[in-house]
Protein backbone atom coordinates (compact mmCIF):
# COMPACT_ATOMS: atom_id res chain seq x y z
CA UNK A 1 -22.87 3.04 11.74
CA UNK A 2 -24.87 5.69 11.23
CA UNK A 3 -24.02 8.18 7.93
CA UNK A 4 -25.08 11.85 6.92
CA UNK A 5 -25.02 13.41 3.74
CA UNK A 6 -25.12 16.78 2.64
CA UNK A 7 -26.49 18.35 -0.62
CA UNK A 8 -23.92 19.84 -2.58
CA UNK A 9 -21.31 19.53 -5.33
CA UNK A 10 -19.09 17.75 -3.16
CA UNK A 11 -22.03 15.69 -1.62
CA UNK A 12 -20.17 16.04 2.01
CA UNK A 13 -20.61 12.78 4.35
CA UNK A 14 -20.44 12.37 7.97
CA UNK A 15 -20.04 9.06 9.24
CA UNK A 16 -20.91 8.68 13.06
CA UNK A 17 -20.22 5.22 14.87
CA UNK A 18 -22.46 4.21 17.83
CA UNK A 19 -22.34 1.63 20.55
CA UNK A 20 -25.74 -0.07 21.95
CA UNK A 21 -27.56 1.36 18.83
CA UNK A 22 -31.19 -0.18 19.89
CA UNK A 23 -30.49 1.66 23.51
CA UNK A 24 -32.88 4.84 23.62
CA UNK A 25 -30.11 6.65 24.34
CA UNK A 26 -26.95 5.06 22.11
CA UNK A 27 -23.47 6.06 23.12
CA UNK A 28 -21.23 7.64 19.91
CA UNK A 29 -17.89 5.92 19.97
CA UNK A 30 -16.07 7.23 16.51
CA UNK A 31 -17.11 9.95 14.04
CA UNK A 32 -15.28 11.54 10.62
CA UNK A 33 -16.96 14.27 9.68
CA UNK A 34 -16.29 16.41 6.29
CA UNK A 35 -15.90 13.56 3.98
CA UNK A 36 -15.64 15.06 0.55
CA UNK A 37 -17.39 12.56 -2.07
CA UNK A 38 -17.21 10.42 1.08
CA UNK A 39 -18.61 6.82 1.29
CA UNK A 40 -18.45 4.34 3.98
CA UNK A 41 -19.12 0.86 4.78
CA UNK A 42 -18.14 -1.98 7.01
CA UNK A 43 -15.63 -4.82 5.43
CA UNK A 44 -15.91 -8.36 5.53
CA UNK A 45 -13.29 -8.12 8.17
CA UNK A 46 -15.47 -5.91 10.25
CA UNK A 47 -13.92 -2.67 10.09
CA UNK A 48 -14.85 0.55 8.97
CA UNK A 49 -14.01 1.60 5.35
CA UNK A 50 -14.10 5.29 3.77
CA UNK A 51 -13.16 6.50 0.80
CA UNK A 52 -13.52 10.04 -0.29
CA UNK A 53 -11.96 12.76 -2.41
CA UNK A 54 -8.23 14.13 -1.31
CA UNK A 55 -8.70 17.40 -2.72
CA UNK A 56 -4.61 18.43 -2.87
CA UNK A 57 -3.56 15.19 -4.47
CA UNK A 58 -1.69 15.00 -7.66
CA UNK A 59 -5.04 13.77 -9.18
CA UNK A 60 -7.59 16.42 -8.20
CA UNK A 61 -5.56 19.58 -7.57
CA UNK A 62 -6.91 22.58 -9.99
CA UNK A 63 -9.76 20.12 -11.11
CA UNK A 64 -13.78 21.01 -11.26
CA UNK A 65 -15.82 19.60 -9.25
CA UNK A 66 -17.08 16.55 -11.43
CA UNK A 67 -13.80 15.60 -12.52
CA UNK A 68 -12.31 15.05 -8.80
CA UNK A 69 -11.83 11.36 -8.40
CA UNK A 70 -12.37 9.43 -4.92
CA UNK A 71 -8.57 8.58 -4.53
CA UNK A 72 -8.18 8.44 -0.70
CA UNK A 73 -9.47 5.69 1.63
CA UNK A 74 -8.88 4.76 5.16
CA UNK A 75 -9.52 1.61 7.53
CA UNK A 76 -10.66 1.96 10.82
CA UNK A 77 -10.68 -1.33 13.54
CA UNK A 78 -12.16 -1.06 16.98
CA UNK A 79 -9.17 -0.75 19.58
CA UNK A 80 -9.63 -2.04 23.15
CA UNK A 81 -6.62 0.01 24.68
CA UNK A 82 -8.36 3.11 23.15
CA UNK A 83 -12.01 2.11 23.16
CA UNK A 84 -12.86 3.67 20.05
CA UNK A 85 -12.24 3.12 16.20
CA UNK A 86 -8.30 3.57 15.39
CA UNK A 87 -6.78 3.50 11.73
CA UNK A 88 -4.79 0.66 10.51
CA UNK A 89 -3.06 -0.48 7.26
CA UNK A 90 -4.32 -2.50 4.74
CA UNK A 91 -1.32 -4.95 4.27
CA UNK A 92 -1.94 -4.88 0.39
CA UNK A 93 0.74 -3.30 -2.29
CA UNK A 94 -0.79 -4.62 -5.63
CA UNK A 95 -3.38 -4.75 -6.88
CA UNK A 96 -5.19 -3.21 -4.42
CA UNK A 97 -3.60 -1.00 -1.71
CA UNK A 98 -6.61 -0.33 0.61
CA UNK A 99 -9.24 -2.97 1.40
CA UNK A 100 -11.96 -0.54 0.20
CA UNK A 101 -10.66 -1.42 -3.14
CA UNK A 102 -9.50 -4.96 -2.41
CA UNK A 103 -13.03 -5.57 -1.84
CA UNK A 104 -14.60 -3.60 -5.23
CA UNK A 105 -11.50 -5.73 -6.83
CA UNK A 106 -13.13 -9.16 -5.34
CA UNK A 107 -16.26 -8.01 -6.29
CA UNK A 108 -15.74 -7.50 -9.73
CA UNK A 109 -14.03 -10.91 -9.88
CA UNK A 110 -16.97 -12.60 -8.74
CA UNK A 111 -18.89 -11.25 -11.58
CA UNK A 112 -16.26 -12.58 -13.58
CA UNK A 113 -14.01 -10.16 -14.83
CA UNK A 114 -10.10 -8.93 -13.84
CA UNK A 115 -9.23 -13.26 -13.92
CA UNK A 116 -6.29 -12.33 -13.85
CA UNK A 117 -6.00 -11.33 -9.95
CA UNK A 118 -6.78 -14.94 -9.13
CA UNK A 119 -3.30 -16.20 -10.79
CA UNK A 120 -0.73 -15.27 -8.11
CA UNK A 121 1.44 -15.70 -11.02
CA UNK A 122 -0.36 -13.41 -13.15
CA UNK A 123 -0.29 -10.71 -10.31
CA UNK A 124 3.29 -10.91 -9.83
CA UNK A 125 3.92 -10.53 -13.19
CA UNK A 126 1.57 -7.39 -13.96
CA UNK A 127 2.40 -6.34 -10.46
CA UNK A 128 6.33 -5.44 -12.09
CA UNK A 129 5.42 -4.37 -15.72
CA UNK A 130 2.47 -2.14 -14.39
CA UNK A 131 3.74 -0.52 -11.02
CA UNK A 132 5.73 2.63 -12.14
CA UNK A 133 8.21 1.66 -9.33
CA UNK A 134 9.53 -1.00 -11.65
CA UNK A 135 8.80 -1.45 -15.35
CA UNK A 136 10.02 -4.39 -16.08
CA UNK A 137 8.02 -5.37 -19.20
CA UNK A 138 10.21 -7.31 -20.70
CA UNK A 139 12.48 -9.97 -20.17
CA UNK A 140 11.12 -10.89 -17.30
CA UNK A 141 10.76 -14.41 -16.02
CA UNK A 142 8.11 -15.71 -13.18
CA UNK A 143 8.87 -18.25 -10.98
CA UNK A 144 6.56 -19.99 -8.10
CA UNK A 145 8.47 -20.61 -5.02
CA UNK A 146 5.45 -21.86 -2.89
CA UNK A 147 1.77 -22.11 -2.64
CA UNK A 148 0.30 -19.95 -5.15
CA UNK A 149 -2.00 -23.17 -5.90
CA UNK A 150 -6.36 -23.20 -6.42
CA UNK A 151 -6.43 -24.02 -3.00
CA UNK A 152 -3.34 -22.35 -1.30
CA UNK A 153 -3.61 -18.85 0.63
CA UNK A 154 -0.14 -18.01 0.44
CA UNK A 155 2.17 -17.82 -2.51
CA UNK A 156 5.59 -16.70 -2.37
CA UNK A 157 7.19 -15.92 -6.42
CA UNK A 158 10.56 -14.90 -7.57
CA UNK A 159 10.15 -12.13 -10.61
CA UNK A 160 13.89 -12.15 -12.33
CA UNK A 161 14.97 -9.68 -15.26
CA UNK A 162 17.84 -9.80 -17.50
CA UNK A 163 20.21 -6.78 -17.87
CA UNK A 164 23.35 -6.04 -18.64
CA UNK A 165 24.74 -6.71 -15.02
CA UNK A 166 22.91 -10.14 -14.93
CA UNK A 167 19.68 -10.78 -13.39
CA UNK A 168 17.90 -8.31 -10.92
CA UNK A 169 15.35 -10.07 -9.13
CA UNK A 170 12.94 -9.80 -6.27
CA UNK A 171 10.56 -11.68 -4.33
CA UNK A 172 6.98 -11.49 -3.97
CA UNK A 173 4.99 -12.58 -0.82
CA UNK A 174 1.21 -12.76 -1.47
CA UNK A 175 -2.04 -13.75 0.28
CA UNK A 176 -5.28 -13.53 -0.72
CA UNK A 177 -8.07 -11.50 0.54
CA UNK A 178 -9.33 -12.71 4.03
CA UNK A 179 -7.62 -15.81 3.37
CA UNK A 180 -10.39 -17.23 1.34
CA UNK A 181 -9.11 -20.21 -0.36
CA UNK A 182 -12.62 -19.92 -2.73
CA UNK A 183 -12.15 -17.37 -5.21
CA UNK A 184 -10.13 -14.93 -3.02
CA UNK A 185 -8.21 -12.77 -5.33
CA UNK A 186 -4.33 -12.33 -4.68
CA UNK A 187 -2.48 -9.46 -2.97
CA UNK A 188 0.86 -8.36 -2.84
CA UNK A 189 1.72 -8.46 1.03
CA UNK A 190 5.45 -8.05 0.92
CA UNK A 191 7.84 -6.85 -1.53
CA UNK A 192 11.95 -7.29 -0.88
CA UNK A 193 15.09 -8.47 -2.27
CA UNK A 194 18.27 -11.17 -1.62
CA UNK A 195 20.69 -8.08 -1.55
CA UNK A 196 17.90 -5.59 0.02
CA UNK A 197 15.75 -5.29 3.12
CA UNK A 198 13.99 -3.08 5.37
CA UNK A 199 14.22 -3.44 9.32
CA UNK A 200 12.36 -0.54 10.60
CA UNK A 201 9.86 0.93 10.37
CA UNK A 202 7.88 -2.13 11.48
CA UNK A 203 4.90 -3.13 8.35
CA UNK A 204 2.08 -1.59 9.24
CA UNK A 205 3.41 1.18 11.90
CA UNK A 206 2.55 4.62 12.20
CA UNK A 207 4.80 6.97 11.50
CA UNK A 208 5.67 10.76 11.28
CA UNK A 209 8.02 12.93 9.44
CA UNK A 210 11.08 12.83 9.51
CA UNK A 211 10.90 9.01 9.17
CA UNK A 212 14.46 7.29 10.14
CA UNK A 213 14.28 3.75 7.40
CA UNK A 214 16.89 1.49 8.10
CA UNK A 215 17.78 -1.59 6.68
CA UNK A 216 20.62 -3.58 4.84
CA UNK A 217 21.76 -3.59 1.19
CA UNK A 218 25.22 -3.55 -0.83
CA UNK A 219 26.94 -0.09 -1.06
CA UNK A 220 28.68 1.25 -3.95
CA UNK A 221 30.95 4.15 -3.50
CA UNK A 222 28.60 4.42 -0.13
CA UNK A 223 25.22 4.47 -2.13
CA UNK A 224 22.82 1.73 -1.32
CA UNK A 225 19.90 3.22 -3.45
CA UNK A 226 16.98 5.55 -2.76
CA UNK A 227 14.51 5.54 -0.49
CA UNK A 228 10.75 7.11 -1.29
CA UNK A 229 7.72 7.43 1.05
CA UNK A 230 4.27 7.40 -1.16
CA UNK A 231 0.66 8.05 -0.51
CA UNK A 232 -1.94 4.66 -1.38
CA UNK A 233 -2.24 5.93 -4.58
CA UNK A 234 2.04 6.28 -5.63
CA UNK A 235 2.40 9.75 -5.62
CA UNK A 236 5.82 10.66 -4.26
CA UNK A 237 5.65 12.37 -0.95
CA UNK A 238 9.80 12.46 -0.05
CA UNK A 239 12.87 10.90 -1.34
CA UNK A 240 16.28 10.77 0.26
CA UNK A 241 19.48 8.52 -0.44
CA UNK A 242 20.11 5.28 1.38
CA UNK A 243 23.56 5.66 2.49
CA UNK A 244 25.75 2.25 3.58
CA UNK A 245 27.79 2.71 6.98
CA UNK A 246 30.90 1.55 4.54
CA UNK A 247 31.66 2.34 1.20
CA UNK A 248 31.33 -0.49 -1.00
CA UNK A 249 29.95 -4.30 -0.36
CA UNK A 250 27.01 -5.48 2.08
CA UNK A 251 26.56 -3.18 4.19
CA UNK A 252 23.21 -1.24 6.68
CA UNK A 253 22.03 1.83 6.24
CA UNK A 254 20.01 4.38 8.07
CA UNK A 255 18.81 7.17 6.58
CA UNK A 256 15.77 10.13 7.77
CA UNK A 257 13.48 10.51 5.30
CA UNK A 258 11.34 13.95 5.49
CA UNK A 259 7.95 13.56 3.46
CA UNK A 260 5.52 16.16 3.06
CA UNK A 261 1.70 15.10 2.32
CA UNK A 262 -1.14 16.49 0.62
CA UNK A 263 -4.42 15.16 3.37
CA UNK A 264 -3.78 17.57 5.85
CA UNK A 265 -6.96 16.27 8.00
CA UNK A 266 -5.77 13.35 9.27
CA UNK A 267 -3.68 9.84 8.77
CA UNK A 268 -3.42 7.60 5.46
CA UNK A 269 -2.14 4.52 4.27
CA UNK A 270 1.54 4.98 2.97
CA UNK A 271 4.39 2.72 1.63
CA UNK A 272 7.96 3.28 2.11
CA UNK A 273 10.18 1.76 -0.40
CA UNK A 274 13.83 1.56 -0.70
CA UNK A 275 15.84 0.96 -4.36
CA UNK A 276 18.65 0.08 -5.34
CA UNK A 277 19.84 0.25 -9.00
CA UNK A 278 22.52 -1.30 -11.56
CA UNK A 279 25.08 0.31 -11.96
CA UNK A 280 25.25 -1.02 -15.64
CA UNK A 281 22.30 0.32 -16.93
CA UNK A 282 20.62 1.85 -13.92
CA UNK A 283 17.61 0.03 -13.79
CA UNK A 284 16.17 -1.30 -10.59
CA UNK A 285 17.71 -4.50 -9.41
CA UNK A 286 16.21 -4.73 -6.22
CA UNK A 287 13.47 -3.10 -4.05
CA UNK A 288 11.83 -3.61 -0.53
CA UNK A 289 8.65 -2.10 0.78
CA UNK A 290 6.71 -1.61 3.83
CA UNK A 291 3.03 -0.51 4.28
CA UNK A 292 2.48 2.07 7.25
CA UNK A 293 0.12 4.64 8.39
CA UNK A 294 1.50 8.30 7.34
CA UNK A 295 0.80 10.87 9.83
C-alpha cells in the first residue's frame, strides 16, 4: 500500500494498492483517490481500512474546515472472482460499527481504558441505554444466555425491560474482535427479537435503493413496526412501515424501503433495522438488525 497526501485544509489522501511491490515495474491492483482527511491502514485481519471526512453528513454539513470530523470509514478485502480489493461489512453494531474503529477501540483497551467493552455484559447493557435506537435506561435487566466468559468468544445475552405491556426484550449475539479470547473487546454481531426477525437482505449484502426488507413479526391492525436504513454512524437515511400480510397476530412482512444517502462517491457500511413498538406506551419492544453495504 502505497499512500499520497496533499497539502491543504482538507489534507486530501490517495491510497494506491500494488501487487509484486519489490518488482521494478509493480502492477496497481486498487486505488481511492480524493480522500478528504483520509487515512488508511491495513487491519489485523488483512484488509484495507480508510477513514475520512463525509462532507454531506449530518455531522459536517455547513461546518469549517477544522471542525469536520472523520465520520466515514470503509473496509476493503482482496476478492479472487474480481482480482482486486472489493468492500465488505464490518459485522459490528456496538460499540464499534467499522473495524477502523473496532481496532482504535481495542487499542485503547490495551492501554487500559473503556473496561467496560471487555464485559459482554457490560456492552449489552450500554449497548440499549446508549444507542438512540433504544433508550432503555432504566428498568432494564441483563441476562447471560451463553459464553460471554474470560475465555469464551461468543456470548449470546437477553436485555429485558419492564413496561406497561410486560416485558420487551431482545437478544444480543456478540463476538469479540478477531476472535481473540486474550483481551479481545466485545462486539455486537446480531441484534433481533422472539416476536421479530429479518430474512432478507442477507447480513452483510450489498444493496441499492429501493431496498425490499422482509421478515416476520406480529401485526396489529396490519402494522408490524418501522423499518429504517442508517449510515455507520446512525443517521437516518429512509424509513417506511413494516406492513403484516394479515391484520393482526404473527404474521411476514415485506416492505421497499427507499433511502437516500449523503457519500455520493461510492459504497458504505449501513444497517437496516426493523421496530416494532407497544402499543401501551409505545416504546420499543422489539428490534432486529442487519449490517450491509449501502450503495
Amino acid at each position: 500500500m502505497v499512500t499520497v497526501r496533499y497539502a491543504g485544509t482538507g489534507h486530501i489522501l490517495d491510497v494506491h494498492v500494488y501487487n509484486n511491490i519489490t518488482n521494478p515495474k509493480p502492477s496497481e491492483i486498487f486505488q481511492l483517490t480524493n480522500l478528504y482527511k483520509g487515512e488508511a491502514k491495513i487491519s489485523a485481519y488483512n484488509t484495507l481500512l480508510t477513514s475520512e471526512a463525509n462532507q454531506k453528513s449530518p455531522q459536517n454539513i455547513n461546518q469549517s474546515a477544522a471542525a469536520i470530523v472523520n465520520d466515514l470509514q470503509r473496509e476493503f478485502k482482496w476478492s479472487d472472482s474480481s482480482q482486486t480489493l472489493v468492500s465488505i461489512a464490518f459485522p459490528g453494531f456496538f460499540p464499534s460499527t467499522t473495524r477502523y474503529q473496532a481496532e482504535t477501540d481495542q487499542q485503547k483497551v490495551n492501554q487500559g481504558q473503556e473496561a467496560w467493552q471487555l464485559s459482554a455484559q457490560l456492552v449489552a447493557t450500554k449497548f440499549v441505554a446508549q444507542n438512540k435506537l433504544f433508550n432503555w435506561q432504566n428498568d432494564t435487566q441483563t441476562t447471560i444466555v451463553s459464553g460471554g466468559g474470560k475465555n469464551d468468544v461468543n456470548a449470546i445475552v437477553k436485555v429485558e425491560k419492564s413496561s406497561p405491556a410486560g416485558k420487551n426484550m431482545v437478544t444480543i449475539t456478540m463476538s469479540r474482535l478477531e476472535n481473540n479470547a486474550n483481551g479481545g473487546i466485545w462486539i455486537v454481531t446480531k441484534v433481533d427479537s422472539p416476536q421479530l426477525s429479518i430474512t432478507s437482505p442477507d447480513q452483510q449484502s450489498h444493496i441499492q435503493s429501493p431496498v425490499n426488507v422482509t421478515g416476520k413479526g406480529t401485526a396489529f391492525e396490519g402494522v408490524i413496526g418501522k423499518i429504517s436504513i442508517f449510515d455507520s454512524q446512525y443517521n437516518v437515511l429512509g424509513n417506511t412501515n413494516a406492513r403484516g400480510q394479515q391484520g393482526n397476530g404473527a404474521t411476514s412482512f415485506s416492505s421497499n424501503v427507499n433511502y437516500t444517502r449523503t457519500f455520493k462517491n461510492s459504497s458504505e457500511e449501513g444497517i437496516v433495522a426493523v421496530f416494532s413498538y407497544s402499543n401501551a406506551d409505545g416504546s420499543v419492544n422489539g428490534l432486529a438488525m442487519a449490517k450491509e453495504i449501502l450503495s
